[in-house]
Protein backbone atom coordinates (compact mmCIF):
# COMPACT_ATOMS: atom_id res chain seq x y z
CA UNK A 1 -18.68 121.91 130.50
CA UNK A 2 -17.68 121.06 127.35
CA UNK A 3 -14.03 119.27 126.80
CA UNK A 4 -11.99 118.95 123.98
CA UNK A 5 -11.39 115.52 122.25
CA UNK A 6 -9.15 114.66 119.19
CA UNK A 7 -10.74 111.93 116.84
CA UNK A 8 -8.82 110.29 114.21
CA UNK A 9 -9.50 108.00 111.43
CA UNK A 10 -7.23 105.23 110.22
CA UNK A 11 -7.02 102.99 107.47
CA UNK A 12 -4.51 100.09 105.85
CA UNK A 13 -4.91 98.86 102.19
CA UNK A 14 -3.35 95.82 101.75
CA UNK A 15 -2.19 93.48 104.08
CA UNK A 16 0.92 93.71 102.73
CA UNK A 17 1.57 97.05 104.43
CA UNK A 18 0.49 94.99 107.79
CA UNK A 19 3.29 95.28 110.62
CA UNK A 20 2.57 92.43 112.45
CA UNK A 21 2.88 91.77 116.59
CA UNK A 22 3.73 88.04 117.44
CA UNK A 23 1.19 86.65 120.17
CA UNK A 24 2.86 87.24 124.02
CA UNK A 25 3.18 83.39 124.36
CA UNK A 26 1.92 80.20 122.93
CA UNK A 27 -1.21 80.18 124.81
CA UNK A 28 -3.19 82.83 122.92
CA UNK A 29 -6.09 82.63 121.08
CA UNK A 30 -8.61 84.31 119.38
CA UNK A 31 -12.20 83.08 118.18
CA UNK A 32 -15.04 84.37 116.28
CA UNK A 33 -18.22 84.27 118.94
CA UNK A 34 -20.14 81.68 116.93
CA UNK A 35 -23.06 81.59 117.40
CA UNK A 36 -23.72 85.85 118.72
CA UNK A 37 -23.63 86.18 122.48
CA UNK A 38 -24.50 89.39 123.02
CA UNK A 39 -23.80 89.18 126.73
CA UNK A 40 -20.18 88.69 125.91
CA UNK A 41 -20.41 91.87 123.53
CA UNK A 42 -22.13 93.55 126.04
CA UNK A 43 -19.73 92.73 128.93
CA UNK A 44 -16.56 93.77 127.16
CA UNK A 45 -18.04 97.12 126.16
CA UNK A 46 -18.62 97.82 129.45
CA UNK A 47 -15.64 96.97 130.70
CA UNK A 48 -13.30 98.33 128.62
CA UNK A 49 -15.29 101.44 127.41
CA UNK A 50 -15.60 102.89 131.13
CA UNK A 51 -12.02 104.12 131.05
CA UNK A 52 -12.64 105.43 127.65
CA UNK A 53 -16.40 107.09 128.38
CA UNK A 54 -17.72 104.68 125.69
CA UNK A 55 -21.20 105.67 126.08
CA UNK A 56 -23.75 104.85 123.37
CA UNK A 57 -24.61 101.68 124.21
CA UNK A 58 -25.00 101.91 127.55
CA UNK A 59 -29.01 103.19 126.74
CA UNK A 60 -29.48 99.82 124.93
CA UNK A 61 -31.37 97.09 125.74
CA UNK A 62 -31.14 93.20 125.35
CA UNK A 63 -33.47 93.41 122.13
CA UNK A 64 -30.65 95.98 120.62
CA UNK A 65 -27.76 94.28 121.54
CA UNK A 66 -29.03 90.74 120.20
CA UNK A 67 -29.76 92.57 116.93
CA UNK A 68 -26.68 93.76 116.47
CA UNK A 69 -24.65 90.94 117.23
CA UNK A 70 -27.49 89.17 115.19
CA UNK A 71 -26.38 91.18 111.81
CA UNK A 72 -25.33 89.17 109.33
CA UNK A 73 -22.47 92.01 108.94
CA UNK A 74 -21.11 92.32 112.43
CA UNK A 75 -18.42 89.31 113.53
CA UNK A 76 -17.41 89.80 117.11
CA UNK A 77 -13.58 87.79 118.19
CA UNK A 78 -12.73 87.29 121.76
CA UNK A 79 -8.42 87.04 122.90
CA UNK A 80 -7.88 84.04 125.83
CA UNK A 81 -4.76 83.64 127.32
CA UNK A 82 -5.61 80.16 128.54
CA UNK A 83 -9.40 80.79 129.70
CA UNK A 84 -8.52 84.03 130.66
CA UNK A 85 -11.02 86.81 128.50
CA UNK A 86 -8.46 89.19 127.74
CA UNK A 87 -9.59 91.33 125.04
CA UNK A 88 -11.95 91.52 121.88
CA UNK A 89 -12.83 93.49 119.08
CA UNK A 90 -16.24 93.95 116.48
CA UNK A 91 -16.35 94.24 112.28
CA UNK A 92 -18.67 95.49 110.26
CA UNK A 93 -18.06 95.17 106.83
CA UNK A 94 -19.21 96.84 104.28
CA UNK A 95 -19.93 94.54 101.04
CA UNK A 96 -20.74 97.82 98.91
CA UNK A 97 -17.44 99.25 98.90
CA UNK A 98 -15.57 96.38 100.36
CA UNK A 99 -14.30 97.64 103.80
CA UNK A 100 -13.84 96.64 107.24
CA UNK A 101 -14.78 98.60 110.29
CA UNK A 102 -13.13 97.64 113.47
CA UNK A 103 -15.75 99.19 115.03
CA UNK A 104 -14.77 98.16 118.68
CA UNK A 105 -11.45 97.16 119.89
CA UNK A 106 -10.00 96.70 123.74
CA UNK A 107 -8.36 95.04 126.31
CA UNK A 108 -9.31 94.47 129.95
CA UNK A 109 -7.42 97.12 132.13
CA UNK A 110 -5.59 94.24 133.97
CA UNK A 111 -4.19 93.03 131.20
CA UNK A 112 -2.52 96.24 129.86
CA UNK A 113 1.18 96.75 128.99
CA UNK A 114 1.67 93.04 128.21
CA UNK A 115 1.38 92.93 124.41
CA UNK A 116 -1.45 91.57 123.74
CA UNK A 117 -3.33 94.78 122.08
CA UNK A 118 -0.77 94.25 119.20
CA UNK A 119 -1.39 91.29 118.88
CA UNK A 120 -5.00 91.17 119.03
CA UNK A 121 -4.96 94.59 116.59
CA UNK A 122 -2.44 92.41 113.96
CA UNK A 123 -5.09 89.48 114.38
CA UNK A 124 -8.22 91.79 114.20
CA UNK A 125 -7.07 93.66 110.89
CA UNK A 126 -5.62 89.85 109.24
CA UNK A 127 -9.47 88.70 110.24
CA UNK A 128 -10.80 91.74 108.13
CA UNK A 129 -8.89 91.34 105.09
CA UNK A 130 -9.92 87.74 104.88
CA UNK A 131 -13.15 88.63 103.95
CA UNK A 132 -12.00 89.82 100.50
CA UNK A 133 -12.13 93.62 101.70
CA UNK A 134 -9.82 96.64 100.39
CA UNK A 135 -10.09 98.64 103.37
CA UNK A 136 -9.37 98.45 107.04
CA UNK A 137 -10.42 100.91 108.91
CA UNK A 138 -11.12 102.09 112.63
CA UNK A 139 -11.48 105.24 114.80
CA UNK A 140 -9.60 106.57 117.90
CA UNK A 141 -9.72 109.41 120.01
CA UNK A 142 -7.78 111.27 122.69
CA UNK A 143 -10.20 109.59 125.52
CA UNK A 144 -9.11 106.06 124.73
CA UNK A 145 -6.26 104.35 125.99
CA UNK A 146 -2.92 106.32 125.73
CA UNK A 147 -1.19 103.67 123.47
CA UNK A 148 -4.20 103.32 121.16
CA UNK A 149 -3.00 105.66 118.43
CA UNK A 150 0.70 104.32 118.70
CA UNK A 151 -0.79 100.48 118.56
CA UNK A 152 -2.77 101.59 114.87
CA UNK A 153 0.29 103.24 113.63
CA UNK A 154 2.90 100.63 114.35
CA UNK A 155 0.42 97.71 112.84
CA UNK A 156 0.60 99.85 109.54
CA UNK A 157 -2.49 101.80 109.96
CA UNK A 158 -2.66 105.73 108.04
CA UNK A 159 -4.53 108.61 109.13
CA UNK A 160 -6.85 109.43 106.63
CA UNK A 161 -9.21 112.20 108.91
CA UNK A 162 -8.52 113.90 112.10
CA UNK A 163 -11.27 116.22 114.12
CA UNK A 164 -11.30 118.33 117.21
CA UNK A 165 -15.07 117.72 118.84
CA UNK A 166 -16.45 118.94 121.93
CA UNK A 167 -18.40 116.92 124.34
CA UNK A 168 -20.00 116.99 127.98
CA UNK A 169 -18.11 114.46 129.96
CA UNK A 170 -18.91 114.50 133.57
C-alpha cells in the first residue's frame, strides 16, 4: 500500500537571517567527529531514523559507510550534554555552487522536548556557513519528527520546494 508523504525543501542565505536557540544549559557541546567514525554515524542513523523510516542506509555495509564518512566533503558533529550522545547532524557541501546540505539531522527519542534540536539546528546551520557557503539547505518530510518543520522555520529556514510522494511503508 502506498502512503502519502509531504517533502519539503528549505534553505537560509545569510546568517544574518539566522534565528538562533541558546544551548538548554551550560553543559552542551557539539564536536566535529575528527577523525570519521563511521560507527558513530552509523549508530545515530539508526537510532533516530527508525521513528522516521529512514531507510537507505540500512542496505549498507561497513566499506560504504567508512567511505562516506571518509569524503573529504561530508563533516559529521555530535551534541553531549555532559557525556551524554544526544543528537548529531551530517554536511555535505558543495564547493561548486557554494552550499551546505544538512543532509542528516536528529535527536535521540529520549531526549525530545528539551530544546536541544534548536539548538543543535542553530549550531548545525552556524557550522555550515563557516565554510564560506551561500546556501543552507536541508530536507524534511511529513514522516519525521512532528516539530521538525516548525524547528527549520523558527531558525530562519524558507521553503524553497514542496512535493507530495508516495511510498510503501510497512
Amino acid at each position: 500500500m502506498k502512503t502519502e508523504i509531504q517533502r519539503k525543501f528549505l534553505e537560509i542565505n545569510s546568517i544574518q537571517d539566522l534565528s538562533g536557540a541558546l544551548p538548554p544549559n551550560e553543559f552542551c557541546k557539539i564536536s566535529l567527529i575528527d577523525p570519521p567514525d563511521f560507527q558513530l554515524n552509523k549508530f545515530f542513523y539508526k537510532q533516530i531514523g527508525k521513528n522516521c523510516r529512514w531507510i537507505d542506509r540500512l542496505i549498507w555495509n561497513d566499506k560504504t559507510w567508512i567511505e562516506y564518512v571518509n569524503n573529504k566533503n561530508v563533516k559529521t558533529y555530535i551534541l553531549k550534554d555532559k557525556d551524554e550522545l544526544i543528537g548529531y547532524f551530517e554536511q555535505i557541501l558543495s564547493e561548486d555552487n557554494l552550499s551546505c546540505e544538512i543532509s542528516y539531522f536528529g535527536i535521540l527519542e529520549e531526549y525530545f522536548e528539551k530544546k536541544y534540536g534548536g539548538y543543535l539546528l542553530t549550531e548545525a546551520i552556524k557550522k555550515s556557513f563557516s565554510n564560506k557557503i551561500k546556501r543552507v539547505w536541508v530536507h524534511t518530510c511529513s514522516l519525521d519528527h512532528k516539530n521538525a518543520l516548525k524547528n527549520y522555520l523558527s531558525r530562519g529556514m524558507k521553503v524553497f520546494k514542496s512535493e507530495t510522494i508516495f511510498l510503501d511503508i510497512n
